[in-house]
PDB file of N, CA and C in Angstrom:
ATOM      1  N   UNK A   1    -138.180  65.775  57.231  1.00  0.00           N
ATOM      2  CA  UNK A   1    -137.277  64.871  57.906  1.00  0.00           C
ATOM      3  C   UNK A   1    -135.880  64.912  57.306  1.00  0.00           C
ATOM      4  N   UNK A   2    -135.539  65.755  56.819  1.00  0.00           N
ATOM      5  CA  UNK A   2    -134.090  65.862  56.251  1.00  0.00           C
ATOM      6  C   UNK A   2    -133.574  67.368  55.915  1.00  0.00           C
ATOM      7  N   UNK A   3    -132.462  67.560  56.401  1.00  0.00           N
ATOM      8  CA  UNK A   3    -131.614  69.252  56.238  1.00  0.00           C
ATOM      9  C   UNK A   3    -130.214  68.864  55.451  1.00  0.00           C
ATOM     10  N   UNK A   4    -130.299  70.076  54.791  1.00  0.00           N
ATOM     11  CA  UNK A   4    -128.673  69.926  54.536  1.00  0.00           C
ATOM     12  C   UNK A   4    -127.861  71.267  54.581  1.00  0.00           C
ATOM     13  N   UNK A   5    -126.709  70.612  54.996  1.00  0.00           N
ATOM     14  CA  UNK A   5    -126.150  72.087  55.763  1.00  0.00           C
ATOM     15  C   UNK A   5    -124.962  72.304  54.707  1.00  0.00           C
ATOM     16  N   UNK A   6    -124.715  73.588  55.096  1.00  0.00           N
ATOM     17  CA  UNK A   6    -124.149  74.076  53.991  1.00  0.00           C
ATOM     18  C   UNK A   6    -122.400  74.404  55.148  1.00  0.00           C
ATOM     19  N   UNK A   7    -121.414  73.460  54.617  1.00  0.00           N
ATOM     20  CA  UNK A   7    -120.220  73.564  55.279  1.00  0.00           C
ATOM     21  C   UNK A   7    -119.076  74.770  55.191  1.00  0.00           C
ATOM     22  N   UNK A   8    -119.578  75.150  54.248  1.00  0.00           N
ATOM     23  CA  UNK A   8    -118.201  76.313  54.016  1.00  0.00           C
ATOM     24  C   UNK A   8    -117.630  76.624  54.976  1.00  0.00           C
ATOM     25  N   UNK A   9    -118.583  77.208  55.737  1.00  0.00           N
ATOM     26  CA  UNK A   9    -117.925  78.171  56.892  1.00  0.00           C
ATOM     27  C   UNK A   9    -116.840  77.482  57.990  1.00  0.00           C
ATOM     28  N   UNK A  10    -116.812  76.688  57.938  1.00  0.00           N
ATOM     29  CA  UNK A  10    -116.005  74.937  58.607  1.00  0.00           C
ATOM     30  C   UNK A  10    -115.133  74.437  57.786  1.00  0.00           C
ATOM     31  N   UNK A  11    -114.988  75.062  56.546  1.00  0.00           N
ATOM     32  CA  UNK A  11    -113.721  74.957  55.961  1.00  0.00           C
ATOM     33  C   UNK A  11    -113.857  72.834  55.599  1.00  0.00           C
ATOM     34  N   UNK A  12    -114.672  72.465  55.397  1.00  0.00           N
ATOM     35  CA  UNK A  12    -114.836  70.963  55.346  1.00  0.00           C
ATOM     36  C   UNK A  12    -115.609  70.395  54.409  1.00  0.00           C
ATOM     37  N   UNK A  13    -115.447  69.963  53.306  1.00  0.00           N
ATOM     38  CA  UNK A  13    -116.171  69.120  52.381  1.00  0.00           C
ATOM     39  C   UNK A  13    -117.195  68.394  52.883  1.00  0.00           C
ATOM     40  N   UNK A  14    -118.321  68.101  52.032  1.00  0.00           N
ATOM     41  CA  UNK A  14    -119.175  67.287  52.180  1.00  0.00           C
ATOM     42  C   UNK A  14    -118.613  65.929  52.165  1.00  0.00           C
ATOM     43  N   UNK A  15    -117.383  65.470  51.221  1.00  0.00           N
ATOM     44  CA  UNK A  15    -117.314  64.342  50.840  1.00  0.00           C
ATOM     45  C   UNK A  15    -115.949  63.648  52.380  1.00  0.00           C
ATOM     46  N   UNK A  16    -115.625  64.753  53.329  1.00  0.00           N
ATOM     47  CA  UNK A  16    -114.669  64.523  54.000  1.00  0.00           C
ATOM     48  C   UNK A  16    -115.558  64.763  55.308  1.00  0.00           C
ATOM     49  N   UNK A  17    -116.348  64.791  55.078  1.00  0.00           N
ATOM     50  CA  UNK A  17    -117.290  65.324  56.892  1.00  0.00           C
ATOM     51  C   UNK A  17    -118.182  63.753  56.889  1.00  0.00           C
ATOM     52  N   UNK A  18    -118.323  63.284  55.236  1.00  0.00           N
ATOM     53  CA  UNK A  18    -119.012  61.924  55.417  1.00  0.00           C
ATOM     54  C   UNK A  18    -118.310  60.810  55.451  1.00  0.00           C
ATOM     55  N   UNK A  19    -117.242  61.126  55.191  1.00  0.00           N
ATOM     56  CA  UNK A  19    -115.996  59.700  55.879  1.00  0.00           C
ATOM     57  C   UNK A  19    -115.761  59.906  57.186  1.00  0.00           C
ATOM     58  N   UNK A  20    -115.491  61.010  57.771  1.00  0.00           N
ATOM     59  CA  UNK A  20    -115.297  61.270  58.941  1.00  0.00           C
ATOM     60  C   UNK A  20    -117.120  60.676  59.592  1.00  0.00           C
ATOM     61  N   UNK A  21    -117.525  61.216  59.743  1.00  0.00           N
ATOM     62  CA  UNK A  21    -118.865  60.323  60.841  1.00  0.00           C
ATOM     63  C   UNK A  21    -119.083  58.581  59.944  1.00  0.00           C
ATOM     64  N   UNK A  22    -118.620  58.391  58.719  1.00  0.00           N
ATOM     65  CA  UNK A  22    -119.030  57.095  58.591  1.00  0.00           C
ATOM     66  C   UNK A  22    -118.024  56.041  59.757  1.00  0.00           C
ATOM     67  N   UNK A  23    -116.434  56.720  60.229  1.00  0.00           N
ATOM     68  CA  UNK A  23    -115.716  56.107  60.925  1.00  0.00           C
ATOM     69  C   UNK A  23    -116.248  56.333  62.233  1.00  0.00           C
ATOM     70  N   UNK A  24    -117.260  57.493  62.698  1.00  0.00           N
ATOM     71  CA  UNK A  24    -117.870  57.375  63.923  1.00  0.00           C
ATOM     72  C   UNK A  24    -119.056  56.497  64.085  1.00  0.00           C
ATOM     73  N   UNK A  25    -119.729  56.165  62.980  1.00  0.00           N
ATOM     74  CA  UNK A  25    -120.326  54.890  62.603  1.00  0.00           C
ATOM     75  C   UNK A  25    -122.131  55.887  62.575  1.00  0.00           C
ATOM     76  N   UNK A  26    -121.910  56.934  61.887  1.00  0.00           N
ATOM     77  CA  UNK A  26    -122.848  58.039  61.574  1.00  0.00           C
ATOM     78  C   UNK A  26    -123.271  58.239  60.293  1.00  0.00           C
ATOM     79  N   UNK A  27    -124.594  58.048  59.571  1.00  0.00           N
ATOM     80  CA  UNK A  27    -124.369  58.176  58.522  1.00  0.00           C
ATOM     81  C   UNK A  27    -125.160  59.151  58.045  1.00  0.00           C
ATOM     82  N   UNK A  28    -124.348  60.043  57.373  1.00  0.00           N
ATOM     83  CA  UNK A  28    -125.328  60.890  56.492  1.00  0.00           C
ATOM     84  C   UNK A  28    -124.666  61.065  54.889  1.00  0.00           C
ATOM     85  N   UNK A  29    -124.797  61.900  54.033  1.00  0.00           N
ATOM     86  CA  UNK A  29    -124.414  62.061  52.833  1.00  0.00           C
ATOM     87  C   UNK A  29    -124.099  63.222  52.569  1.00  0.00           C
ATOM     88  N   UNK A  30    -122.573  63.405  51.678  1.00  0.00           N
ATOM     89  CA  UNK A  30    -122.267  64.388  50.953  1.00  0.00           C
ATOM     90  C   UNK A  30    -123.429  65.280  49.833  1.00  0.00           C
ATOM     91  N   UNK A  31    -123.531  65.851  49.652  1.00  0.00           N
ATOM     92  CA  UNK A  31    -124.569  66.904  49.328  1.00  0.00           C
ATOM     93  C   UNK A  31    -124.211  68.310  48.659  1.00  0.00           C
ATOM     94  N   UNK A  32    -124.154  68.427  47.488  1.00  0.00           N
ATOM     95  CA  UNK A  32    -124.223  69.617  46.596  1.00  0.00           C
ATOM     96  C   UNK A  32    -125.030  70.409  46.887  1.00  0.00           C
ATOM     97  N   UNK A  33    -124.754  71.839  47.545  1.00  0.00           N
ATOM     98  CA  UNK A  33    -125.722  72.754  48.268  1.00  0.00           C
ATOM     99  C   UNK A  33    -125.753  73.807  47.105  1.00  0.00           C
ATOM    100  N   UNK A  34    -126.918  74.789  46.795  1.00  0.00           N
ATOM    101  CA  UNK A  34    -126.955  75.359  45.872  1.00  0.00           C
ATOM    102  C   UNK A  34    -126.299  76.345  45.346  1.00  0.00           C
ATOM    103  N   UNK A  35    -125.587  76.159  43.992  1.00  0.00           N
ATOM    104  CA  UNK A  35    -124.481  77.045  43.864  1.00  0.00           C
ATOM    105  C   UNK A  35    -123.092  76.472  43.566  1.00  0.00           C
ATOM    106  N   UNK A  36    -123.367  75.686  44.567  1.00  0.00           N
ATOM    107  CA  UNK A  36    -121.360  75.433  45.246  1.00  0.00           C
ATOM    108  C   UNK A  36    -120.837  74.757  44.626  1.00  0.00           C
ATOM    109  N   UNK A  37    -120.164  75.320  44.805  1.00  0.00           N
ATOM    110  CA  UNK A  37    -118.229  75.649  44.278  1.00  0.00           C
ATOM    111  C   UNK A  37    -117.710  74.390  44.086  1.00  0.00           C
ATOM    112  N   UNK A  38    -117.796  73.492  44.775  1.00  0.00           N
ATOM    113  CA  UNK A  38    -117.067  72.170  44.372  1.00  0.00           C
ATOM    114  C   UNK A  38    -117.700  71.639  43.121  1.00  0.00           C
ATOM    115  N   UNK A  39    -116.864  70.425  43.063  1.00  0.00           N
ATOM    116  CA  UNK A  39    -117.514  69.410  42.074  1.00  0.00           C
ATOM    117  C   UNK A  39    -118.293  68.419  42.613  1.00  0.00           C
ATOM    118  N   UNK A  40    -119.298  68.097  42.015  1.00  0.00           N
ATOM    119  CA  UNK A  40    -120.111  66.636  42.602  1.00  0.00           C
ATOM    120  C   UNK A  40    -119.742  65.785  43.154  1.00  0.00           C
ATOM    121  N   UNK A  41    -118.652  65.341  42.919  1.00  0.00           N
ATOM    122  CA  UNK A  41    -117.458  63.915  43.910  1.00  0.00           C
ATOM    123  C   UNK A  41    -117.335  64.787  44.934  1.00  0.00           C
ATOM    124  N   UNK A  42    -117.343  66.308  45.023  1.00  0.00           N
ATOM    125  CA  UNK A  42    -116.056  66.249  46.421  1.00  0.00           C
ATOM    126  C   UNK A  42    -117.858  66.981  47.526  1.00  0.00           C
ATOM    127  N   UNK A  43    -118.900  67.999  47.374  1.00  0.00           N
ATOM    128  CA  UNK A  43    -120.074  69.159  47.292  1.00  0.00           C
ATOM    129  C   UNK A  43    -118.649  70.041  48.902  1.00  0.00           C
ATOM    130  N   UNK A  44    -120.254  71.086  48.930  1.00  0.00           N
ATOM    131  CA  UNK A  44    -120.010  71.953  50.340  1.00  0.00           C
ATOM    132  C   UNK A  44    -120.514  71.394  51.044  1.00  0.00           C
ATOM    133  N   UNK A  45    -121.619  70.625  51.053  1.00  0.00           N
ATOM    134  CA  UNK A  45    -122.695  69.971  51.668  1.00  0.00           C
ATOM    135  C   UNK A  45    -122.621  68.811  52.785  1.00  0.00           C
ATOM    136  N   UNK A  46    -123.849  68.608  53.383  1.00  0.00           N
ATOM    137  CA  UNK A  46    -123.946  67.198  53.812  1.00  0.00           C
ATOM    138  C   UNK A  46    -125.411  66.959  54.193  1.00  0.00           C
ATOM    139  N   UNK A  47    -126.116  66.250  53.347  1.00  0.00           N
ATOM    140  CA  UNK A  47    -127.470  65.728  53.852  1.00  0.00           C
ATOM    141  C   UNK A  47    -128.101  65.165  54.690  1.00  0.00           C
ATOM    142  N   UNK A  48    -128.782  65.540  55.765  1.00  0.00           N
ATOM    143  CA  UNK A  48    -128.816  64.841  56.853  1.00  0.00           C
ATOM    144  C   UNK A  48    -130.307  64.376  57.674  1.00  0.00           C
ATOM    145  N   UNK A  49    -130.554  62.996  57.209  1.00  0.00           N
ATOM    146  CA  UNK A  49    -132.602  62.351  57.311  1.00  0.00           C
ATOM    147  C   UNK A  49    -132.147  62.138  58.675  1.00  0.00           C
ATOM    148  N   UNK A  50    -133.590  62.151  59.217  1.00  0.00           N
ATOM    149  CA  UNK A  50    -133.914  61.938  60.381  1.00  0.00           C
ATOM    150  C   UNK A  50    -135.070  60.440  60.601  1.00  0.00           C
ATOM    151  N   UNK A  51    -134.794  59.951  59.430  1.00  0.00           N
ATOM    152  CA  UNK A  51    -136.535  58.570  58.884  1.00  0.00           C
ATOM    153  C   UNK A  51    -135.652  57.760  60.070  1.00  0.00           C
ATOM    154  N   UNK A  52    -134.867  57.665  59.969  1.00  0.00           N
ATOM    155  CA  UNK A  52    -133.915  56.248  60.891  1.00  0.00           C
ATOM    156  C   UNK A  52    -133.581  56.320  62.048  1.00  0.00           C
ATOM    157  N   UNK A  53    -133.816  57.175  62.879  1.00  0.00           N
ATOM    158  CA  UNK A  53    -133.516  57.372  63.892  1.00  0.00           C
ATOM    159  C   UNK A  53    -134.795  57.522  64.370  1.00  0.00           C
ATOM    160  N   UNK A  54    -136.220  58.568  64.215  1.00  0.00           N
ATOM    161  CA  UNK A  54    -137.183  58.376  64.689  1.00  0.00           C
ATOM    162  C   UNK A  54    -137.764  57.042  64.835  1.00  0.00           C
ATOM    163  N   UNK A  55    -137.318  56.414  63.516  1.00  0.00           N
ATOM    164  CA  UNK A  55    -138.172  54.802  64.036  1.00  0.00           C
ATOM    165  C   UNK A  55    -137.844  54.284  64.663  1.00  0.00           C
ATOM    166  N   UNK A  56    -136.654  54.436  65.045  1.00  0.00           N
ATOM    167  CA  UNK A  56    -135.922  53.489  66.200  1.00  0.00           C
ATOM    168  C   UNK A  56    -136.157  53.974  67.617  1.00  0.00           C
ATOM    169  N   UNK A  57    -137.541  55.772  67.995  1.00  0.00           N
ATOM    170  CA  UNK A  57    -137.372  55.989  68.922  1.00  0.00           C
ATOM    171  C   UNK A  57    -136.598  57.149  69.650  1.00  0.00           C
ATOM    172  N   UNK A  58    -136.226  57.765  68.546  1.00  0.00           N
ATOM    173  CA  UNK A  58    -135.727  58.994  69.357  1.00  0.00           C
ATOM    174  C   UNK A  58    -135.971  60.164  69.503  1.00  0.00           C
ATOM    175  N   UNK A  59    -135.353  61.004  70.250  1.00  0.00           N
ATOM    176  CA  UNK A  59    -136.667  62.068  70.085  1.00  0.00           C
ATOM    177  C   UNK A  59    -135.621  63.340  70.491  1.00  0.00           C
ATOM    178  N   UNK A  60    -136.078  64.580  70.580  1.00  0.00           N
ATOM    179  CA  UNK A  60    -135.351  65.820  70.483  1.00  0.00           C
ATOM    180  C   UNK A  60    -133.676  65.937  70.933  1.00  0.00           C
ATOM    181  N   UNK A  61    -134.428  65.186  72.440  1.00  0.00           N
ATOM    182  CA  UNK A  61    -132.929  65.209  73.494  1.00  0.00           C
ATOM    183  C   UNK A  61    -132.050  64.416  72.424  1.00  0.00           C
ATOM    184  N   UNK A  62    -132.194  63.188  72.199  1.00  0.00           N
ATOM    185  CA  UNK A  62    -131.079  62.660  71.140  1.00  0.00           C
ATOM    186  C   UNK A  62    -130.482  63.019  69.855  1.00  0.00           C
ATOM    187  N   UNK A  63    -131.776  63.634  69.323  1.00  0.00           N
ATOM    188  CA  UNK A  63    -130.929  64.749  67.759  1.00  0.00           C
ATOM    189  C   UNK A  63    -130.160  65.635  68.319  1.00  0.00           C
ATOM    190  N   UNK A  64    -130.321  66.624  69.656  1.00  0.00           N
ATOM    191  CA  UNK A  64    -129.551  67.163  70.130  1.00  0.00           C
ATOM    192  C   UNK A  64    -128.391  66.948  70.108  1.00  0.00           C
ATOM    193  N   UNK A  65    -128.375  65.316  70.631  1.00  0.00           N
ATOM    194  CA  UNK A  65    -126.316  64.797  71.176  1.00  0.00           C
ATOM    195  C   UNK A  65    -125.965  64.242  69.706  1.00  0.00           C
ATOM    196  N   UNK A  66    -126.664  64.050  68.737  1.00  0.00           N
ATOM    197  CA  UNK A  66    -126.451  63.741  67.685  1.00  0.00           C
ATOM    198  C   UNK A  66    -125.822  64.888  66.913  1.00  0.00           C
ATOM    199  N   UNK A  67    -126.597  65.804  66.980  1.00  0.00           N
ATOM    200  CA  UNK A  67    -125.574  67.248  66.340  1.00  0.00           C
ATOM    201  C   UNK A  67    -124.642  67.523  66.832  1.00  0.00           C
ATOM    202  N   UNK A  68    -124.571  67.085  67.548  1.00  0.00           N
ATOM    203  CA  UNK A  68    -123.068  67.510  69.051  1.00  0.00           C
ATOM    204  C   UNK A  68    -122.036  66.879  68.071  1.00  0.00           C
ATOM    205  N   UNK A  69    -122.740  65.669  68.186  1.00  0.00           N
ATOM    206  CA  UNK A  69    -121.395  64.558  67.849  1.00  0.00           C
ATOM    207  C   UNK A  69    -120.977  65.165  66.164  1.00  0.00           C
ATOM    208  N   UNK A  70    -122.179  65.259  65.334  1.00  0.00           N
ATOM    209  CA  UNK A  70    -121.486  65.550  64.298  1.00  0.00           C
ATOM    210  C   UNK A  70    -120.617  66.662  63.975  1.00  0.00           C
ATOM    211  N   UNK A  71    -120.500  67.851  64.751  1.00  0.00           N
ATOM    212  CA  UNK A  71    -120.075  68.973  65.339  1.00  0.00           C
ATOM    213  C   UNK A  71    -118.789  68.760  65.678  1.00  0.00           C
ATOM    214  N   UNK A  72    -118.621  67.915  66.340  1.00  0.00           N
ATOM    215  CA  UNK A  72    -117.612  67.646  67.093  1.00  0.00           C
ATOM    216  C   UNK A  72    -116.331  66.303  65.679  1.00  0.00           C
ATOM    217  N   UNK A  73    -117.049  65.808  65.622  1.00  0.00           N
ATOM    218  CA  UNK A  73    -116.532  65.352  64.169  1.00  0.00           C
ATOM    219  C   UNK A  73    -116.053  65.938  62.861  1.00  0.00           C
ATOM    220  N   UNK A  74    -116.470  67.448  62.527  1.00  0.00           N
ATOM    221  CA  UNK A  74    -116.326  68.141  61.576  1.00  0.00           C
ATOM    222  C   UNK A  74    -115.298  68.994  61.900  1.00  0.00           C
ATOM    223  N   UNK A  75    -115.381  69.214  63.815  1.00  0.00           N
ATOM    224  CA  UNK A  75    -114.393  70.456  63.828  1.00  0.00           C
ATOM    225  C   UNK A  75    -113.135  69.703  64.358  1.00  0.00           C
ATOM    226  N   UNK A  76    -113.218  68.575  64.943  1.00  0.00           N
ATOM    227  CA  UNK A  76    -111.814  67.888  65.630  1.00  0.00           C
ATOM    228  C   UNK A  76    -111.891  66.333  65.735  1.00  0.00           C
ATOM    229  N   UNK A  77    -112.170  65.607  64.546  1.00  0.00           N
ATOM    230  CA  UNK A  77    -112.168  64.406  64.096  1.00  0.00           C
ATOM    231  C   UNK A  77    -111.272  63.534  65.022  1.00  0.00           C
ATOM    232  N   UNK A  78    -109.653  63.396  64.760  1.00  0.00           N
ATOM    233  CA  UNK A  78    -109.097  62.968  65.790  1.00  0.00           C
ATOM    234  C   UNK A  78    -109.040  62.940  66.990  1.00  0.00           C
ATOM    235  N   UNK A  79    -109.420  64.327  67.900  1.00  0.00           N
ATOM    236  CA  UNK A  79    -108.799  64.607  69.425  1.00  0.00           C
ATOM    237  C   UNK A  79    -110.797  63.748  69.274  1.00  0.00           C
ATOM    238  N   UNK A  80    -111.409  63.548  68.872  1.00  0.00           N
ATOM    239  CA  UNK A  80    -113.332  63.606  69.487  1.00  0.00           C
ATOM    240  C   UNK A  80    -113.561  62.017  69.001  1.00  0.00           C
ATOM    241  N   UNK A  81    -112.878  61.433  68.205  1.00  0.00           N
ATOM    242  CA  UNK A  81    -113.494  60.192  67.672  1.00  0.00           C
ATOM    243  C   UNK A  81    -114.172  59.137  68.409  1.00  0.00           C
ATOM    244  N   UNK A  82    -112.755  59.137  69.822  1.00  0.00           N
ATOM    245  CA  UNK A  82    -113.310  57.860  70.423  1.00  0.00           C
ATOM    246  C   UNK A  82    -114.453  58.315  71.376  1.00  0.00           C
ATOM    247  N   UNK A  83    -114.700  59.990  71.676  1.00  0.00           N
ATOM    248  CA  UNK A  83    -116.051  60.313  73.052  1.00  0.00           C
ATOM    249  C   UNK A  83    -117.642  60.160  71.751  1.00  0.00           C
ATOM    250  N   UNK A  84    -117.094  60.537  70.312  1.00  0.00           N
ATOM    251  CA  UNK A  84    -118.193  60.010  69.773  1.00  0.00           C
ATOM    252  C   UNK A  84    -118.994  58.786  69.380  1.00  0.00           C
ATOM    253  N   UNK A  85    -117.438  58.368  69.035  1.00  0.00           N
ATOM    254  CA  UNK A  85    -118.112  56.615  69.488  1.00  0.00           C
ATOM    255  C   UNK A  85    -118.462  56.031  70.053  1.00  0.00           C
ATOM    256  N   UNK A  86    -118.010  56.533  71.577  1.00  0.00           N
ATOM    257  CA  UNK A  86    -118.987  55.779  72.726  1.00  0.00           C
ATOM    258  C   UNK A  86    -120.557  56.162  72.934  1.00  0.00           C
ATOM    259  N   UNK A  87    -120.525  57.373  71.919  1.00  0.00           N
ATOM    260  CA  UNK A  87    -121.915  57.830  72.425  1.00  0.00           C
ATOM    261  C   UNK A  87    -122.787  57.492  71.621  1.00  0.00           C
ATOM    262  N   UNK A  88    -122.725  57.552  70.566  1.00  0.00           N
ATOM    263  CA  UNK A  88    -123.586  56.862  69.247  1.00  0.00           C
ATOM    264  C   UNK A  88    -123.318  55.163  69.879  1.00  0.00           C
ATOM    265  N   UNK A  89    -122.480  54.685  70.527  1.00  0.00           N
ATOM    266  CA  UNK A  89    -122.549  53.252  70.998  1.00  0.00           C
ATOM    267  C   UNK A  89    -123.871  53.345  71.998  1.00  0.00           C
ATOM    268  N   UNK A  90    -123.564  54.267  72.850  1.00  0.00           N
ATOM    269  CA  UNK A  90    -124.729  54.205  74.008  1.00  0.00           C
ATOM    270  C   UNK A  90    -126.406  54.629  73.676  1.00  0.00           C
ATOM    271  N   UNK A  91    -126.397  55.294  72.921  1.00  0.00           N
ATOM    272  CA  UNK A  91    -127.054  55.503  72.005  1.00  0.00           C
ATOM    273  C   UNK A  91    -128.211  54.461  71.177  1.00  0.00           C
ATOM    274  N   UNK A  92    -127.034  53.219  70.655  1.00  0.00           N
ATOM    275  CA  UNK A  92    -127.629  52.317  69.997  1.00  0.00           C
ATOM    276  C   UNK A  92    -127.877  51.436  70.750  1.00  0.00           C
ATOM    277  N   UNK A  93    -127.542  51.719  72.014  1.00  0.00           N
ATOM    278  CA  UNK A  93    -127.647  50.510  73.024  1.00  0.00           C
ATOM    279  C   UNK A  93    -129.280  50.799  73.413  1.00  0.00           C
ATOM    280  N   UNK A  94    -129.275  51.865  73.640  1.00  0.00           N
ATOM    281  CA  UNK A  94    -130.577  52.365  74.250  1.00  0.00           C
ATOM    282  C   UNK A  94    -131.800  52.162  73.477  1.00  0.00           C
ATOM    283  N   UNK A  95    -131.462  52.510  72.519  1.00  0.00           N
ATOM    284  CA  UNK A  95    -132.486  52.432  71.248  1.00  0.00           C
ATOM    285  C   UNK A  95    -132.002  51.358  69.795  1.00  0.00           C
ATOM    286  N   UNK A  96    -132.519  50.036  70.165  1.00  0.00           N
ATOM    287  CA  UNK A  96    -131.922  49.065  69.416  1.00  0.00           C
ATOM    288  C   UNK A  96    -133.067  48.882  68.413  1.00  0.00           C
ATOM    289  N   UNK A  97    -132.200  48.150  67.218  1.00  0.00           N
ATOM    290  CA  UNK A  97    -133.206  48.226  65.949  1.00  0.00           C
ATOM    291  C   UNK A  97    -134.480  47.386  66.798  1.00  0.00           C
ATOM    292  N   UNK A  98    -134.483  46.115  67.194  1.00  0.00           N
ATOM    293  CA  UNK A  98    -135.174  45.450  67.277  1.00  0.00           C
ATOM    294  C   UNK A  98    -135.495  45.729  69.254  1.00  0.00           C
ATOM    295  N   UNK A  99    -136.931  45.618  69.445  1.00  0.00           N
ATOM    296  CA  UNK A  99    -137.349  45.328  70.234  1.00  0.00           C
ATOM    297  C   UNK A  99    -137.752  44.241  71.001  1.00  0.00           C
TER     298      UNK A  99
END
């Protein structure tokens, strides 16, 4: 239930890809991938569980738009913020903590 991807190739810190989705209201964690080059405050990385979202109900189709969004957050933060926010909104609408 958890990957971590290795950012280099995206030119994007672990520690700047997890401020960026924490303002899309996404959370995952910066992550030291093996090897890499950064320092611990800043990794290449970003860790990413899936425990919190299955319990709440979701299932392939939604990790799908979920990678989208984080995708879309890593490569164009500003021009994508507000189509990701509505969607992780609709999202949580659909699948609310509580039943």
């Amino acid at each position: 239930h958890l990957m971590l991807a290795d950012l280099r190739p995206m030119n994007i810190t672990g520690k700047e890809l997890q401020y960026r989705c924490d303002e899309n209201h996404i959370t995952l964690n910066k992550n030291a991938i093996p090897g890499d080059p950064q320092k611990p405050s800043v990794t290449s990385g970003v860790r990413i569980g899936t425990a919190a979202v299955t319990t709440r109900g979701l299932g392939v189709e939604e990790m799908k738009t979920i990678a989208k969004c984080i995708g879309m957050t890593a490569r164009d933060f500003a021009g994508t913020a507000a189509e990701v926010k509505e969607t992780v909104r609709q999202i949580c609408e659909k699948y609310p903590l509580y039943r």
